[in-house]
PDB file of N, CA and C in Angstrom:
ATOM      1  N   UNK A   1     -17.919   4.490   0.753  1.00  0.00           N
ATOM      2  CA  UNK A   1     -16.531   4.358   1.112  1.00  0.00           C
ATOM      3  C   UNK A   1     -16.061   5.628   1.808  1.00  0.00           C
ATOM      4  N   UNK A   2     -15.041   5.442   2.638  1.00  0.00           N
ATOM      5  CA  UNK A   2     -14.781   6.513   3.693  1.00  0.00           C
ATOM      6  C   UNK A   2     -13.715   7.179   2.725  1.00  0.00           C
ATOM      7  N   UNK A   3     -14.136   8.915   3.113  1.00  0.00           N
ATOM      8  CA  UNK A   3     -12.875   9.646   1.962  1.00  0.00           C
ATOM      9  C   UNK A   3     -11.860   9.303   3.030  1.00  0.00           C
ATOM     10  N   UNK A   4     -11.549   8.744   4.034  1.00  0.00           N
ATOM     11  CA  UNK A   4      -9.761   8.840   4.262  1.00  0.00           C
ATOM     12  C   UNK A   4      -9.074   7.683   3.826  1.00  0.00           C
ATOM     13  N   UNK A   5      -9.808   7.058   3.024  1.00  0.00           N
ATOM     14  CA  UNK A   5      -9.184   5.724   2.646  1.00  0.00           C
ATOM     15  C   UNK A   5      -8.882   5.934   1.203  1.00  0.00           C
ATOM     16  N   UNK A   6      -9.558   7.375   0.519  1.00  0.00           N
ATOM     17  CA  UNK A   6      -8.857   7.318  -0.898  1.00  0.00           C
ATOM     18  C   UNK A   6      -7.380   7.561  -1.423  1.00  0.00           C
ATOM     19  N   UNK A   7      -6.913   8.043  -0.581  1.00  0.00           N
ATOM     20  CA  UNK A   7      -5.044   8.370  -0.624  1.00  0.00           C
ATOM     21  C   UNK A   7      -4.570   6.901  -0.421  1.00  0.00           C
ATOM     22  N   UNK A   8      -5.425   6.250   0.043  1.00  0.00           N
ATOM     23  CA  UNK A   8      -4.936   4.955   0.069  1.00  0.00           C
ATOM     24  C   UNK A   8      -5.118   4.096  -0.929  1.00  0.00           C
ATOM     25  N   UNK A   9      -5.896   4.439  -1.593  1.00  0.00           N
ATOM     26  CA  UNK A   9      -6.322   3.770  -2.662  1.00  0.00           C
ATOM     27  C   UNK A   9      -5.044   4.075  -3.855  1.00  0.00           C
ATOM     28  N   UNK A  10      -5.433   5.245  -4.095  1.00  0.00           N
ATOM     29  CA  UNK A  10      -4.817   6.369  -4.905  1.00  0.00           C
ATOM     30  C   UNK A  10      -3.201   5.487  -4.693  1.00  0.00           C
ATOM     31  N   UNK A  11      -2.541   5.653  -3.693  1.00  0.00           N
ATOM     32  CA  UNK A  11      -0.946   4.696  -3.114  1.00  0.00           C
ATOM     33  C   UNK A  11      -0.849   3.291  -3.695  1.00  0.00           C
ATOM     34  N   UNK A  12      -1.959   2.867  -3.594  1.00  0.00           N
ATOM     35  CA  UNK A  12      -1.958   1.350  -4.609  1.00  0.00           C
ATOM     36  C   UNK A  12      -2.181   1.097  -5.795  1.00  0.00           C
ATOM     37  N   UNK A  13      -2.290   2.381  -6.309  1.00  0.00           N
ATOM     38  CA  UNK A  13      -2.819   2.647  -8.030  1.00  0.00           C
ATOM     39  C   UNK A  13      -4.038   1.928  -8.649  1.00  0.00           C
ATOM     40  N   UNK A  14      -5.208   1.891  -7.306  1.00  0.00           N
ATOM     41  CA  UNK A  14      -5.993   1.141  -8.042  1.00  0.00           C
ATOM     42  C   UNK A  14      -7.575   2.687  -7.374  1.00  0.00           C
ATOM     43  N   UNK A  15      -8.470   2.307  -8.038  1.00  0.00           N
ATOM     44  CA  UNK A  15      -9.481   2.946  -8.193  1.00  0.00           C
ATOM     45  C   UNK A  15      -9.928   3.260  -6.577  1.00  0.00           C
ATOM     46  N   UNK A  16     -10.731   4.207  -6.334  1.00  0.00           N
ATOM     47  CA  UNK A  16     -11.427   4.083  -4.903  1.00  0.00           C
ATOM     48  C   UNK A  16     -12.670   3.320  -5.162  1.00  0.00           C
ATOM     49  N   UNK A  17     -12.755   2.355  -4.014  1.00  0.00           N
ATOM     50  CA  UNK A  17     -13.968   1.416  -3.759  1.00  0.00           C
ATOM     51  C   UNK A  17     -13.285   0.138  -4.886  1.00  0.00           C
ATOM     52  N   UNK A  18     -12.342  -0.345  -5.422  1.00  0.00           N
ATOM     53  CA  UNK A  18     -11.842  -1.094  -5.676  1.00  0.00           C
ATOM     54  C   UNK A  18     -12.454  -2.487  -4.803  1.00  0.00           C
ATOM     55  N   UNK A  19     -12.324  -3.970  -5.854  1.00  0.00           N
ATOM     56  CA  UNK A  19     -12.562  -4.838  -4.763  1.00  0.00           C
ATOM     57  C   UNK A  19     -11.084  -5.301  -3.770  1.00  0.00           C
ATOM     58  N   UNK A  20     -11.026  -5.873  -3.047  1.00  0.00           N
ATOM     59  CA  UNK A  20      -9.955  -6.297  -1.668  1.00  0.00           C
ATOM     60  C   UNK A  20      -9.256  -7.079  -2.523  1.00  0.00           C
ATOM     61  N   UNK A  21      -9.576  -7.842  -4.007  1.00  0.00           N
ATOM     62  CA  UNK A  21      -8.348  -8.573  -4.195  1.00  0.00           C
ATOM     63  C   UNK A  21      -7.831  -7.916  -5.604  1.00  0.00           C
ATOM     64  N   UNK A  22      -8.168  -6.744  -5.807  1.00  0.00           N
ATOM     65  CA  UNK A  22      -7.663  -6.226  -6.935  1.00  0.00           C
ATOM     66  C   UNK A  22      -6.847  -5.041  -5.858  1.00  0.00           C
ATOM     67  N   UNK A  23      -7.183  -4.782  -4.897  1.00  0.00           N
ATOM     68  CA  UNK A  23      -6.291  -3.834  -3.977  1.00  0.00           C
ATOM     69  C   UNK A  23      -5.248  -4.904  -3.876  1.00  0.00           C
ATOM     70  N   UNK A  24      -4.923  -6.544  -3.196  1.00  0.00           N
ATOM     71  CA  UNK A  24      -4.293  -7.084  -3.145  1.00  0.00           C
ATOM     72  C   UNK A  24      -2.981  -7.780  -3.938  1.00  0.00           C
ATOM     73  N   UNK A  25      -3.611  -7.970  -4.921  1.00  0.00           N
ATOM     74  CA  UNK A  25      -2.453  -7.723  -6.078  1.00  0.00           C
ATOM     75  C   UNK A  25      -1.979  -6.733  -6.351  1.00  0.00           C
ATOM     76  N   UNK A  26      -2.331  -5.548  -6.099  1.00  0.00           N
ATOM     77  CA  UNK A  26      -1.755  -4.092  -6.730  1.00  0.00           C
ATOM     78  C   UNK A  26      -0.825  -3.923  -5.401  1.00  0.00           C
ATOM     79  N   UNK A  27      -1.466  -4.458  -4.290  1.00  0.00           N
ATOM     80  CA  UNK A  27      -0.111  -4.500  -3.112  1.00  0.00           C
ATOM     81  C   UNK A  27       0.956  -5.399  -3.271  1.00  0.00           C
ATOM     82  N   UNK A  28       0.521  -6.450  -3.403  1.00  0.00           N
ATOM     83  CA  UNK A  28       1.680  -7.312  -4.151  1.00  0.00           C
ATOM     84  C   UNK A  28       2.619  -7.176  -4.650  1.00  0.00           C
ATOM     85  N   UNK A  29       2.133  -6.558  -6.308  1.00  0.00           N
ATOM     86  CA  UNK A  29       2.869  -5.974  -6.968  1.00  0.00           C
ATOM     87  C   UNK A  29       4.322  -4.605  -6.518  1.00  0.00           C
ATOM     88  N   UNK A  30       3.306  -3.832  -5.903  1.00  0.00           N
ATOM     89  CA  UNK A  30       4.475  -2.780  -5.787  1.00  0.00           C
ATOM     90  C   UNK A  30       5.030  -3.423  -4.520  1.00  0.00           C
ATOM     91  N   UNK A  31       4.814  -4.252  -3.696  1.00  0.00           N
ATOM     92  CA  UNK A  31       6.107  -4.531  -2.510  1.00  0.00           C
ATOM     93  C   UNK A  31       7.555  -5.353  -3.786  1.00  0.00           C
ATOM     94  N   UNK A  32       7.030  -6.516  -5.035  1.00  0.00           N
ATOM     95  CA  UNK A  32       7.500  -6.385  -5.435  1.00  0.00           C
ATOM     96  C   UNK A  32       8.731  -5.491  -6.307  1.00  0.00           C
ATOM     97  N   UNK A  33       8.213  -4.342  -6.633  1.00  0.00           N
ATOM     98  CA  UNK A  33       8.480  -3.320  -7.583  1.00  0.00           C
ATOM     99  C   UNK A  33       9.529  -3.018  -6.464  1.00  0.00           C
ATOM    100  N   UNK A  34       9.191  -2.791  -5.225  1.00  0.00           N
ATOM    101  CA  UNK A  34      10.143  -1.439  -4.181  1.00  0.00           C
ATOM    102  C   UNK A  34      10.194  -2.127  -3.242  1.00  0.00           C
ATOM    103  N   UNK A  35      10.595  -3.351  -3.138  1.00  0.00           N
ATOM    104  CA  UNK A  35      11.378  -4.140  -1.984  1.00  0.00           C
ATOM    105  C   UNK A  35      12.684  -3.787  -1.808  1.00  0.00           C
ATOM    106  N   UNK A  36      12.867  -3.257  -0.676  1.00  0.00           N
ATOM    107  CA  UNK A  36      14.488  -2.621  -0.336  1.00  0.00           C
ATOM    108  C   UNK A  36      15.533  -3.992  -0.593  1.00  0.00           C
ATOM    109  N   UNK A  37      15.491  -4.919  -0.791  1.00  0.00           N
ATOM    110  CA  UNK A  37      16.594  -6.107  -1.581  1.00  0.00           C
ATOM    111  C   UNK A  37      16.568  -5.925  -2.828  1.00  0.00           C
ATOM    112  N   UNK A  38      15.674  -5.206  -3.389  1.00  0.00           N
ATOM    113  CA  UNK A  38      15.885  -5.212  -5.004  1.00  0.00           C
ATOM    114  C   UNK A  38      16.925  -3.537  -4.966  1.00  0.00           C
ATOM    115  N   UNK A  39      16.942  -2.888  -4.347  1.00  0.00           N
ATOM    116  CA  UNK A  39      17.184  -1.603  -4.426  1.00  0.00           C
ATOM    117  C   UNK A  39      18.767  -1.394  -3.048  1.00  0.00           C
ATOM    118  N   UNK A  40      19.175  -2.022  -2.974  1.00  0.00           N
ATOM    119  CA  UNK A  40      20.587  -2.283  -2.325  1.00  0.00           C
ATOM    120  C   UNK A  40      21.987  -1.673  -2.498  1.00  0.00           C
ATOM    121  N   UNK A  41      21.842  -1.701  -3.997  1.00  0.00           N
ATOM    122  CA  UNK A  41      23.334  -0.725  -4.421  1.00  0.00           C
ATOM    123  C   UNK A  41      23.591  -0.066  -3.662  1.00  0.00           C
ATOM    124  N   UNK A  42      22.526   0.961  -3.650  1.00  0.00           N
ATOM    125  CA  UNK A  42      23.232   1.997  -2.548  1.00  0.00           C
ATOM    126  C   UNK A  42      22.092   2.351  -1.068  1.00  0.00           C
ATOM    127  N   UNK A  43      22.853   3.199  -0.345  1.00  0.00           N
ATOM    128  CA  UNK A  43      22.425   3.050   1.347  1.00  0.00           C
ATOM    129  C   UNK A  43      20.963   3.829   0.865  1.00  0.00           C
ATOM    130  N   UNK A  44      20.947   4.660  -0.083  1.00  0.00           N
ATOM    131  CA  UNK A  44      19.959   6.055  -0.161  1.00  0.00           C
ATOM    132  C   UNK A  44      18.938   5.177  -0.756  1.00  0.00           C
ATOM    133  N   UNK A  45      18.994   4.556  -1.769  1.00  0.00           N
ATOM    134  CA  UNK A  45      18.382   3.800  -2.818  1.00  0.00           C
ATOM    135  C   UNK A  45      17.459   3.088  -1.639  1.00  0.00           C
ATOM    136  N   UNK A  46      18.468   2.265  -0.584  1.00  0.00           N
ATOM    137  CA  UNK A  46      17.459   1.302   0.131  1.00  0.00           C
ATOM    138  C   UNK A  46      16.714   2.169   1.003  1.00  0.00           C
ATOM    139  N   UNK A  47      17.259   3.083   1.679  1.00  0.00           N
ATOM    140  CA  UNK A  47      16.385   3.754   2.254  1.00  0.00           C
ATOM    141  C   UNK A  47      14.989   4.531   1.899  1.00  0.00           C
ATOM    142  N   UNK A  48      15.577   4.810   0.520  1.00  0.00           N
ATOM    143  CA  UNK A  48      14.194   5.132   0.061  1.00  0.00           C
ATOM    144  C   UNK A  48      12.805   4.327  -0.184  1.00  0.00           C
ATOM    145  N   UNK A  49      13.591   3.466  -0.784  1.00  0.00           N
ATOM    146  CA  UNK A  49      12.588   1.923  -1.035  1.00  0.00           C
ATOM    147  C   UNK A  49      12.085   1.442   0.277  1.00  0.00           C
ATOM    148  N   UNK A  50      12.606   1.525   1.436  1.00  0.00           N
ATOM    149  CA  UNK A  50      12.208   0.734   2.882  1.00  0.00           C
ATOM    150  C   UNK A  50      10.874   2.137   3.057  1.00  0.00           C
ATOM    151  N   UNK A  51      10.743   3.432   2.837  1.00  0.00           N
ATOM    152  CA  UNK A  51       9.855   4.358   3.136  1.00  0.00           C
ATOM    153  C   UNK A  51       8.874   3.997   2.194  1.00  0.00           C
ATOM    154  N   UNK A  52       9.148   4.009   1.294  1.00  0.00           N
ATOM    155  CA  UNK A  52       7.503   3.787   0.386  1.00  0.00           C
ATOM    156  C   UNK A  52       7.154   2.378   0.460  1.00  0.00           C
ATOM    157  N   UNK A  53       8.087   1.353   0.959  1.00  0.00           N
ATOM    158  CA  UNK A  53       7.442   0.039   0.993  1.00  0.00           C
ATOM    159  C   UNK A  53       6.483   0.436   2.247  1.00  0.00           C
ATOM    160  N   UNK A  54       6.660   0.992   3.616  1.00  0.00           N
ATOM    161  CA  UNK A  54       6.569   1.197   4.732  1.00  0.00           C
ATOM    162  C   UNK A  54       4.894   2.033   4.030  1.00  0.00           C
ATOM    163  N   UNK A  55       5.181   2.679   3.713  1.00  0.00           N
ATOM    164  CA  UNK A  55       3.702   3.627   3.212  1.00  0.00           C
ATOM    165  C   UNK A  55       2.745   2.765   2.350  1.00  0.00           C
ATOM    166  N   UNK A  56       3.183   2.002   1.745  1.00  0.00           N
ATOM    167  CA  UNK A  56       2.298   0.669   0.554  1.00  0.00           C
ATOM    168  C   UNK A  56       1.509   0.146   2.318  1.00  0.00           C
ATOM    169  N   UNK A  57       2.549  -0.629   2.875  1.00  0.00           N
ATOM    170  CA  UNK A  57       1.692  -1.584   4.192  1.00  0.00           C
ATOM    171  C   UNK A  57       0.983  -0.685   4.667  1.00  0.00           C
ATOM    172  N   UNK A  58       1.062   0.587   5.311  1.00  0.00           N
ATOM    173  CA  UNK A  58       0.525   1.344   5.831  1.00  0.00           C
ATOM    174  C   UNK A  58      -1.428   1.413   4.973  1.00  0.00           C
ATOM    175  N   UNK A  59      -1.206   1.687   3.716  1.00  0.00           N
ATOM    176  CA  UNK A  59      -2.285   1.864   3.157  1.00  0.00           C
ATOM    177  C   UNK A  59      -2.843   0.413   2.985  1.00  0.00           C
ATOM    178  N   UNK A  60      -2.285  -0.389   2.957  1.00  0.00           N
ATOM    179  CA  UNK A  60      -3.138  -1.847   2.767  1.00  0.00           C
ATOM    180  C   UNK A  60      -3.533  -2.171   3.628  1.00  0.00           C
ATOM    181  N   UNK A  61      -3.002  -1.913   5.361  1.00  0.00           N
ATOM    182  CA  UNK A  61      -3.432  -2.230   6.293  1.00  0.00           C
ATOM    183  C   UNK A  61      -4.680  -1.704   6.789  1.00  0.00           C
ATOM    184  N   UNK A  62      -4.882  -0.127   6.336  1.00  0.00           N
ATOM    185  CA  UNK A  62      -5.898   0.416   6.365  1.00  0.00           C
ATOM    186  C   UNK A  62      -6.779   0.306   5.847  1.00  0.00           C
ATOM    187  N   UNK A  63      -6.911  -0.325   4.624  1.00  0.00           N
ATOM    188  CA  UNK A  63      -7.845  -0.673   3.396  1.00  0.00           C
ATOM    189  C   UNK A  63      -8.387  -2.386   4.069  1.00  0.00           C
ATOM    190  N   UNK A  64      -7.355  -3.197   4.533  1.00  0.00           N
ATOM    191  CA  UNK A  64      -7.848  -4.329   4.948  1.00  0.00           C
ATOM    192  C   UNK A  64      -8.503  -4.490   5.868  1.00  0.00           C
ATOM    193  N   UNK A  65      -7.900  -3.267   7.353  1.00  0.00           N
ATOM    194  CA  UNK A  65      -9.470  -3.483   8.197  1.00  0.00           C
ATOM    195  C   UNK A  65     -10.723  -2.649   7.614  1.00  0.00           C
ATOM    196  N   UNK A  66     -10.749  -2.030   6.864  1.00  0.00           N
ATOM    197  CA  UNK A  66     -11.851  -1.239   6.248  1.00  0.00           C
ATOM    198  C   UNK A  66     -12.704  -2.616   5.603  1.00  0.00           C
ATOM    199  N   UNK A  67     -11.933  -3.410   4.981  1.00  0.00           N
ATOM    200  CA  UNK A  67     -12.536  -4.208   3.956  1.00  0.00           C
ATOM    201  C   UNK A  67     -13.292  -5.186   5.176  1.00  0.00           C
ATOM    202  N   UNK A  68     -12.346  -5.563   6.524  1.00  0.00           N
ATOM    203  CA  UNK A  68     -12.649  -7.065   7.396  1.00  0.00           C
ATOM    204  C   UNK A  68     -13.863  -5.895   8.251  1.00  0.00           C
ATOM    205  N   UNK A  69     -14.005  -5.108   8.511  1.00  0.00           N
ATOM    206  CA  UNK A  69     -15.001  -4.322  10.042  1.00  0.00           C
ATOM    207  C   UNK A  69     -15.684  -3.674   9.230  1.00  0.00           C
ATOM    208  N   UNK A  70     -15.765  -2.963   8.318  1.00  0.00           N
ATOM    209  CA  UNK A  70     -16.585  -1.751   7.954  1.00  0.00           C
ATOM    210  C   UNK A  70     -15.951  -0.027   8.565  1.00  0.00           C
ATOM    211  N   UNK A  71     -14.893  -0.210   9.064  1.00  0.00           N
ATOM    212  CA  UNK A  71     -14.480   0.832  10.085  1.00  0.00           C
ATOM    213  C   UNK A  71     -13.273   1.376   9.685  1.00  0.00           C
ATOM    214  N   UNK A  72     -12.822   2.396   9.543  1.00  0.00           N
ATOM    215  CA  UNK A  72     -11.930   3.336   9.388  1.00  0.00           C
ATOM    216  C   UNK A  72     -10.722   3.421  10.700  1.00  0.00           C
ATOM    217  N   UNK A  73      -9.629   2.284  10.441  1.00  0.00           N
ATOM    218  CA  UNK A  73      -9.065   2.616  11.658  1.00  0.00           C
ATOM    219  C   UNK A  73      -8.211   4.028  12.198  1.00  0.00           C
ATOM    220  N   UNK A  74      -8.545   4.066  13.139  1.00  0.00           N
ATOM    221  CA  UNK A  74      -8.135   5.452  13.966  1.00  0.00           C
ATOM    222  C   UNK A  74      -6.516   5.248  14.605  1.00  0.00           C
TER     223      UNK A  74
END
């Protein structure tokens, strides 16, 4: 497994070299947890929640072409 994909791992709270559908539920989960509609009250609250939701996709997206190519996207 490529070390730039472990911060990514590490972001989904699941192990490095994890399988793709235990990464997938753990993505699941936290878009659940920190979906900026759950976190609305206030402007700061959502904004914060829209950045770490934004960083969750970021790392799943990276983990998913890792998982579909073998390749570390650049």
């Amino acid at each position: 497994m490529p070390a730039e994909l472990y911060k990514d791992f590490f972001r989904l709270g699941v192990v490095p070299g994890s399988t793709f559908e235990t990464c997938r539920e753990a993505y699941k989960n936290l878009l659940k947890k920190h979906h900026p509609d759950r976190h609305s009250r206030t402007t700061e609250m959502m904004n914060a929640a829209t950045e770490i939701t934004s960083c969750i996709n970021a790392s799943f997206q990276r983990i998913s072409f890792w998982f579909k190519t073998g390749k570390v996207d650049e």
